[in-house]
C-alpha atoms as a PDB file:
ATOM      1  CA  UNK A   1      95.648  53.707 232.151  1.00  0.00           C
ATOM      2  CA  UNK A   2      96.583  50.723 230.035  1.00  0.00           C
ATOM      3  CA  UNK A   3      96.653  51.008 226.241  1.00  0.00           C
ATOM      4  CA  UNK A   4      95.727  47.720 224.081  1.00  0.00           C
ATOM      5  CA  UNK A   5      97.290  47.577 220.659  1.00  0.00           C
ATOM      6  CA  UNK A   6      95.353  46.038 217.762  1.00  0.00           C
ATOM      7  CA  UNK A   7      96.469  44.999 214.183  1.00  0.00           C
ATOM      8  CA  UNK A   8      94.188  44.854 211.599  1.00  0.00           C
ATOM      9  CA  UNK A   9      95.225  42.631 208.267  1.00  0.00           C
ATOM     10  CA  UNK A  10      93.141  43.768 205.154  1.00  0.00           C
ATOM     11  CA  UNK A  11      93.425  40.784 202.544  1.00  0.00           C
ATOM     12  CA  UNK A  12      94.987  37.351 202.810  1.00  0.00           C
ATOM     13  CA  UNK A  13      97.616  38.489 204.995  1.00  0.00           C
ATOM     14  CA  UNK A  14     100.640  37.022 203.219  1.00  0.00           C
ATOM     15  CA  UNK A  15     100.847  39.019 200.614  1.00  0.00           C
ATOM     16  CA  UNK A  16     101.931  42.643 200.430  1.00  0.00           C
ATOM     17  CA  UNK A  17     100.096  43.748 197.588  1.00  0.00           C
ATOM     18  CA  UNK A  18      95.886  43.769 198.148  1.00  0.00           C
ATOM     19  CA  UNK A  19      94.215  42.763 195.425  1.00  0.00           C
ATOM     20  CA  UNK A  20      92.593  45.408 193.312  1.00  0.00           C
ATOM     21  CA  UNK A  21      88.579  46.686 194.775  1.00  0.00           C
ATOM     22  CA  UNK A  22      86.810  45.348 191.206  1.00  0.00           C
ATOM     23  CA  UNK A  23      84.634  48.330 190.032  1.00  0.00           C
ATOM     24  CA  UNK A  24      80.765  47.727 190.566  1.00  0.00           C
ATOM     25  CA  UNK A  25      78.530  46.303 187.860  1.00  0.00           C
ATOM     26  CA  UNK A  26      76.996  50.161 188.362  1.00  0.00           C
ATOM     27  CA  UNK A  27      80.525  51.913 187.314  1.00  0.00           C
ATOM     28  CA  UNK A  28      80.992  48.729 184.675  1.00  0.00           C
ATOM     29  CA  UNK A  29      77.439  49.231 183.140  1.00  0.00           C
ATOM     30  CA  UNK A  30      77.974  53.303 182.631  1.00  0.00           C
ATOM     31  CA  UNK A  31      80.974  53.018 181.351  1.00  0.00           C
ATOM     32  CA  UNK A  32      79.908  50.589 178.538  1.00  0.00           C
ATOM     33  CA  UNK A  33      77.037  52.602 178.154  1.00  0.00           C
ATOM     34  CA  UNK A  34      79.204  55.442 177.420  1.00  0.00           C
ATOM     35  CA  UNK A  35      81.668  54.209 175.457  1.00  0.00           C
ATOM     36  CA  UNK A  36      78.639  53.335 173.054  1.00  0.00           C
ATOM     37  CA  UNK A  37      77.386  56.740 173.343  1.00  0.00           C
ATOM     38  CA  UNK A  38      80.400  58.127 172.337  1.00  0.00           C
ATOM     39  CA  UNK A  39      80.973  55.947 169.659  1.00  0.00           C
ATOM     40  CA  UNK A  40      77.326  56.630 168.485  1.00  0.00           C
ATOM     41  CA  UNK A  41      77.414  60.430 168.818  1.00  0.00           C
ATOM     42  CA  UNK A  42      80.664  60.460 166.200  1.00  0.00           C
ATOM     43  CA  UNK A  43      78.605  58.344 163.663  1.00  0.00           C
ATOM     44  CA  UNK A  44      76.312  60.804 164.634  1.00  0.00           C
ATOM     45  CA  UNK A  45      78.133  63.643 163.846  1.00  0.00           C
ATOM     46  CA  UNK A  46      79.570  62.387 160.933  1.00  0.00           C
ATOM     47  CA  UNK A  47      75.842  61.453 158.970  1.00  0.00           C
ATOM     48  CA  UNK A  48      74.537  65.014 159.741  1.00  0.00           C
ATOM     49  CA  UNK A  49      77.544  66.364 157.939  1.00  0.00           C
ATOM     50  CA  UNK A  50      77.080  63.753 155.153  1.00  0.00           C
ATOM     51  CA  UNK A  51      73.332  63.405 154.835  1.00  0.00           C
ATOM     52  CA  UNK A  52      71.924  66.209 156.609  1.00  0.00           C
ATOM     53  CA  UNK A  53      69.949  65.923 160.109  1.00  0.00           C
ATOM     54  CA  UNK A  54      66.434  64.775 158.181  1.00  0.00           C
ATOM     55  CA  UNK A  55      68.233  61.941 156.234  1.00  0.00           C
ATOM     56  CA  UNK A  56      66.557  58.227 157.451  1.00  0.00           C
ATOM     57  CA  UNK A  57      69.874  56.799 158.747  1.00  0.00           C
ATOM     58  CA  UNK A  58      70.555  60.456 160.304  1.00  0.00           C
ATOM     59  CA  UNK A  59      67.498  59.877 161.969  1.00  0.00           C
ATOM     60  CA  UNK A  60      67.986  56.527 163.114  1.00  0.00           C
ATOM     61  CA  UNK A  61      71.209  57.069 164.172  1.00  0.00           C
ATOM     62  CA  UNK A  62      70.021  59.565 166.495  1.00  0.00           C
ATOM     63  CA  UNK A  63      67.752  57.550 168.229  1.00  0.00           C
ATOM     64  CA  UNK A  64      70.721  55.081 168.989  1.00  0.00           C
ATOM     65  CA  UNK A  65      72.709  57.924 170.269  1.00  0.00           C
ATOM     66  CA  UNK A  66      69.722  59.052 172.339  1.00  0.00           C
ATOM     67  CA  UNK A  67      69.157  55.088 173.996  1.00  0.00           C
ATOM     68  CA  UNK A  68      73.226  55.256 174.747  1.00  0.00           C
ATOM     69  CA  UNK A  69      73.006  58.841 176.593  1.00  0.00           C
ATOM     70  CA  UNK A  70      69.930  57.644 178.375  1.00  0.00           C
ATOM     71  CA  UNK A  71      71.284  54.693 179.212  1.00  0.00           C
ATOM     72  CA  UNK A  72      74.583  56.017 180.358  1.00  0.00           C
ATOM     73  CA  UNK A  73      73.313  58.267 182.693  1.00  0.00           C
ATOM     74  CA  UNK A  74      72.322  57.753 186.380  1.00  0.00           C
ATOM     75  CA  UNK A  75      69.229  57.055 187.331  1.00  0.00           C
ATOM     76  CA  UNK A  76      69.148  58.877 190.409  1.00  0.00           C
ATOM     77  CA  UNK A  77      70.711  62.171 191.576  1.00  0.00           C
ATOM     78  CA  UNK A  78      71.443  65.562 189.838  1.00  0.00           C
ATOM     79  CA  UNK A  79      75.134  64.606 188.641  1.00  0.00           C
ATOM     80  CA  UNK A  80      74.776  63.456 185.228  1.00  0.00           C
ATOM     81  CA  UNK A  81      77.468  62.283 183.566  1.00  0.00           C
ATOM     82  CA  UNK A  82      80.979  64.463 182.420  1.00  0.00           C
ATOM     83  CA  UNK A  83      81.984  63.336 179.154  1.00  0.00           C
ATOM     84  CA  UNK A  84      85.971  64.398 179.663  1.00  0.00           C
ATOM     85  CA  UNK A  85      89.093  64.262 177.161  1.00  0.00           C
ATOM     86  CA  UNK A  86      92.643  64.444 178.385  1.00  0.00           C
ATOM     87  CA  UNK A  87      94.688  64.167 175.301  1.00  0.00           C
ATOM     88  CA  UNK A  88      93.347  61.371 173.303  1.00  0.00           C
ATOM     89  CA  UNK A  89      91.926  59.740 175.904  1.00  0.00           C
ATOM     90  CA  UNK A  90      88.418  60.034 176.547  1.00  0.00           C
ATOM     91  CA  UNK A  91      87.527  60.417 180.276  1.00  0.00           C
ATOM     92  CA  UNK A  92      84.030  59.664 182.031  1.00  0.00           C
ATOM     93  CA  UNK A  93      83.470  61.021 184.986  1.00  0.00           C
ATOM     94  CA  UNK A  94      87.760  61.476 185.274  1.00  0.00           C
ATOM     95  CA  UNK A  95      87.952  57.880 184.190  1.00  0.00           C
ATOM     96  CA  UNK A  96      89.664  56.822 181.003  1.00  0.00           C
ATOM     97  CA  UNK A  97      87.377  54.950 179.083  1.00  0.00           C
ATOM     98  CA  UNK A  98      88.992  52.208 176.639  1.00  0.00           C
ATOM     99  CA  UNK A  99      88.157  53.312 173.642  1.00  0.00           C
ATOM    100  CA  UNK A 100      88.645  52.665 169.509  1.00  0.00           C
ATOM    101  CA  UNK A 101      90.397  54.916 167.001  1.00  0.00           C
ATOM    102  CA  UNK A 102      86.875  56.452 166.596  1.00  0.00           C
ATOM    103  CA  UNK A 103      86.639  57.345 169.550  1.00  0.00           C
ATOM    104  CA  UNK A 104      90.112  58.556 170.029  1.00  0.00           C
ATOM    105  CA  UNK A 105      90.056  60.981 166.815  1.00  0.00           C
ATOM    106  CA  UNK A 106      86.498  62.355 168.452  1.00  0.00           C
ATOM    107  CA  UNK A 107      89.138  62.940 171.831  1.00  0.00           C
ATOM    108  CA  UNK A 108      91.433  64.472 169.804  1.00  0.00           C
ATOM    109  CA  UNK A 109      88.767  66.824 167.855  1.00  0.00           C
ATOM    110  CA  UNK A 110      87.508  67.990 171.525  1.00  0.00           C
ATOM    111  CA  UNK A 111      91.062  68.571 172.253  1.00  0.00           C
ATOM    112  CA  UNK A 112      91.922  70.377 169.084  1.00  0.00           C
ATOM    113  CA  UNK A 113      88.657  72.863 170.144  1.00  0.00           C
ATOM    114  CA  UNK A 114      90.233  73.581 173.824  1.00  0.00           C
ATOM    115  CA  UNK A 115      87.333  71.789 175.386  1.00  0.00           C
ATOM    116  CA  UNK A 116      88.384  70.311 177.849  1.00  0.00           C
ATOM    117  CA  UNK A 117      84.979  67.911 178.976  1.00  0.00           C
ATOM    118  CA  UNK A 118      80.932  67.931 178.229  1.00  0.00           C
ATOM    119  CA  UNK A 119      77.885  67.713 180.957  1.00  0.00           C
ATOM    120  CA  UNK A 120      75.067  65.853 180.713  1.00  0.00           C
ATOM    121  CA  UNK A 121      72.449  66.541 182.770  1.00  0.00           C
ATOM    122  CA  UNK A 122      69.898  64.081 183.582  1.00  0.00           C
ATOM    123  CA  UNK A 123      67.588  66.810 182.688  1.00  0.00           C
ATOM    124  CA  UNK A 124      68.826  66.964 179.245  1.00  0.00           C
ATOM    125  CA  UNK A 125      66.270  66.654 176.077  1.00  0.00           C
ATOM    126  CA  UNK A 126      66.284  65.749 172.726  1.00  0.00           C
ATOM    127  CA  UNK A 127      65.961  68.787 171.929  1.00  0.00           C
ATOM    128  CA  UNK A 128      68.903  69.960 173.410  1.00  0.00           C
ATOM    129  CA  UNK A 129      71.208  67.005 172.630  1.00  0.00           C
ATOM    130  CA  UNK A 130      70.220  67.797 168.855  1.00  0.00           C
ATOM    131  CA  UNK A 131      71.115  71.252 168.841  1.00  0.00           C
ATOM    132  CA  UNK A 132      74.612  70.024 170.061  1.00  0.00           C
ATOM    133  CA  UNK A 133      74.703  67.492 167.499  1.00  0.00           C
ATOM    134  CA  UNK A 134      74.044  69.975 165.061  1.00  0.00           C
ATOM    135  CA  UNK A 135      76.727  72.396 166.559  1.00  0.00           C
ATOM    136  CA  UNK A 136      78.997  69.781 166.195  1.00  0.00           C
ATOM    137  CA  UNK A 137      78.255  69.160 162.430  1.00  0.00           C
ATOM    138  CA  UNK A 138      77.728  72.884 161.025  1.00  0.00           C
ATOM    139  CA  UNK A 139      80.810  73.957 162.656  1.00  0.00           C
ATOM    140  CA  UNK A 140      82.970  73.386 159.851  1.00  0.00           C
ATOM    141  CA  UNK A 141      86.744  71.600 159.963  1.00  0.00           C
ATOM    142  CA  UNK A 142      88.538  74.246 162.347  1.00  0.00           C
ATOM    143  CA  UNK A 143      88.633  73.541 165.949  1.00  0.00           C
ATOM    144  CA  UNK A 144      87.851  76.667 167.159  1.00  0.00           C
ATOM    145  CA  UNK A 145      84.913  77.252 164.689  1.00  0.00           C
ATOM    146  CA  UNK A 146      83.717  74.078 166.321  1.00  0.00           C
ATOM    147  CA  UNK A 147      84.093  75.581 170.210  1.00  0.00           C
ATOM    148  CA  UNK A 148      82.239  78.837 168.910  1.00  0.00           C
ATOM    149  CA  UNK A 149      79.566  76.665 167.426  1.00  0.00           C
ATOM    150  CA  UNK A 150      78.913  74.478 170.808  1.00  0.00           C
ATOM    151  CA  UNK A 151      79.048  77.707 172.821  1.00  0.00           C
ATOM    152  CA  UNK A 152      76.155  79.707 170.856  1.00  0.00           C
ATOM    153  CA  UNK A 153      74.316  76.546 170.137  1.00  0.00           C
ATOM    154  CA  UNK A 154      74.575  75.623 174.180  1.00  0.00           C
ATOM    155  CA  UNK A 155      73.552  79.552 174.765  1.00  0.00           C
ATOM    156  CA  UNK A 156      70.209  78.564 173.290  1.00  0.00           C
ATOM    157  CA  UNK A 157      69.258  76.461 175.291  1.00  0.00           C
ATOM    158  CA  UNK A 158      67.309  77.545 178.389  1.00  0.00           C
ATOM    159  CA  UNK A 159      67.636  74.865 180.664  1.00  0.00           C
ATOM    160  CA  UNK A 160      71.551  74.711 180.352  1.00  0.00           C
ATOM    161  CA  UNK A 161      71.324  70.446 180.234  1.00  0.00           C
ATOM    162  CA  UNK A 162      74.334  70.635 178.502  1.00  0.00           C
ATOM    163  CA  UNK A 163      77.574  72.718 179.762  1.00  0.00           C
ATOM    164  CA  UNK A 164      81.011  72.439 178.407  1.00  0.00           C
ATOM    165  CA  UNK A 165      83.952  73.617 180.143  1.00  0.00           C
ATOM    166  CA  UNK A 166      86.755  75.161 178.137  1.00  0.00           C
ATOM    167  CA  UNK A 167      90.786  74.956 178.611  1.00  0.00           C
ATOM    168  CA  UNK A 168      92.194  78.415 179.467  1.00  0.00           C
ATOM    169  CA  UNK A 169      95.533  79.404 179.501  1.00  0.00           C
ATOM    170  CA  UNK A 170      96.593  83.082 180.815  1.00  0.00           C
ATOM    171  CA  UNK A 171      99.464  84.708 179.073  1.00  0.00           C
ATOM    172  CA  UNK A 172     102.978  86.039 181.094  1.00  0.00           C
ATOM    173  CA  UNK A 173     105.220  88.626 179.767  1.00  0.00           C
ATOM    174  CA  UNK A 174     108.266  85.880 178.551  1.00  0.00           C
ATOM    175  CA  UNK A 175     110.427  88.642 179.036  1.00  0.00           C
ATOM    176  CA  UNK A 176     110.093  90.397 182.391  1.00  0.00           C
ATOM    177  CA  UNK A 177     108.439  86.593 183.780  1.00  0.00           C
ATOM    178  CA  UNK A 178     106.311  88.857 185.377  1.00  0.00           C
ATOM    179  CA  UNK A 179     103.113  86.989 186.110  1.00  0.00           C
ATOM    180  CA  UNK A 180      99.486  89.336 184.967  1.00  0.00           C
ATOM    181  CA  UNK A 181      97.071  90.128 187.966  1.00  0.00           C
ATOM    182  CA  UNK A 182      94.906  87.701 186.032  1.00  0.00           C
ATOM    183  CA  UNK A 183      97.319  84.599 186.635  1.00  0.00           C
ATOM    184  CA  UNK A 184      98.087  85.800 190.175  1.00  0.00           C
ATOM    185  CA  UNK A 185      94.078  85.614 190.647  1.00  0.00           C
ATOM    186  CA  UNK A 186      93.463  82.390 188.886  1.00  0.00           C
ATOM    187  CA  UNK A 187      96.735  80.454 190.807  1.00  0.00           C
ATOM    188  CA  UNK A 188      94.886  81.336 193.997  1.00  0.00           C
ATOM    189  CA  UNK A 189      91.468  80.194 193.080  1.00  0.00           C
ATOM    190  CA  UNK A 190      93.072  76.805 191.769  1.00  0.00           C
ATOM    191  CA  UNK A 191      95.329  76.593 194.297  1.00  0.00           C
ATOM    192  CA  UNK A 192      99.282  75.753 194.984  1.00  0.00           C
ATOM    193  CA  UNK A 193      98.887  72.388 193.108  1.00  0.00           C
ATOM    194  CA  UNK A 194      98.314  74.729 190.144  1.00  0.00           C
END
């Protein structure tokens, strides 16, 4: 039996690093789309709390918000699109989106609530993406008045178009370190990484 060796060169060749893959007009085109929406959704936000949802520029500024989500999500599939936060950072779809100090302080709010992303369904409505609007603006200044707002407003609606996912963190005795059966369950559901 006689073994032939090959060797395969990806890029030029010559130099060690490979050039970056560039991200596909696709990936380029949501994540525009989505930095708009974001953008749009804290104007958004912030006219409901100032004018009140019926207000003209309210309304207008809606329908921009609206075009954006639309726009931003795929046009084929079940996935949607998973509006994320990691800090300040806003995240879409896990990847940080470059975003402005409006955009940032939005991050941060999400942060401040323990929610830790948003789901958007390609099913989701008007309907439904108003009453998180409005969750968003009722809820007050405090953070976690704003993550019980989103959760009963999101409980309302029956085709669950919108989902947020919440940051948990499971308490240990400090003193004995003893970890709670709780913990013991969750670290093998996550797994070792966690």
């Amino acid at each position: 039996m006689h073994t032939v060796g090959r060797s395969v060169t990806l890029g030029r060749g010559t130099d060690p690093q490979e050039n970056a893959i560039p991200p596909s007009a696709t990936n380029l085109a949501r994540g525009e789309s989505a930095r708009a929406f974001v953008h749009s959704l804290n104007i958004l936000v912030k006219y409901v709390r100032l004018y009140g949802f019926a207000h003209k520029r309210t309304e207008a500024q809606f329908h921009t918000a609206w075009k954006e989500l639309q726009s931003g999500l795929p046009s084929t599939g079940e996935a949607g699109f998973l509006l994320g936060v990691s800090g300040s950072t806003l995240l879409l779809d896990g990847i940080p989106l470059e975003t402005g100090q409006a955009e940032r302080t939005f991050a941060q709010l999400l942060t401040a609530a323990g929610l830790a992303s948003i789901h958007f369904s390609p099913k989701v409505s008007q309907d439904d993406f108003a009453q998180l609007v409005r969750a968003f603006a009722t809820s007050g200044s405090k953070a976690q008045d704003i993550a019980q707002q989103i959760k009963r407003s999101l409980a309302e609606i029956p085709s669950k178009s919108i989902k947020i996912n919440e940051v948990k963190f499971i308490a240990t005795d400090p003193e004995t370190g003893e970890v709670s059966v709780a913990a013991q369950i969750a670290a093998q559901t996550l797994g070792p990484e966690f």
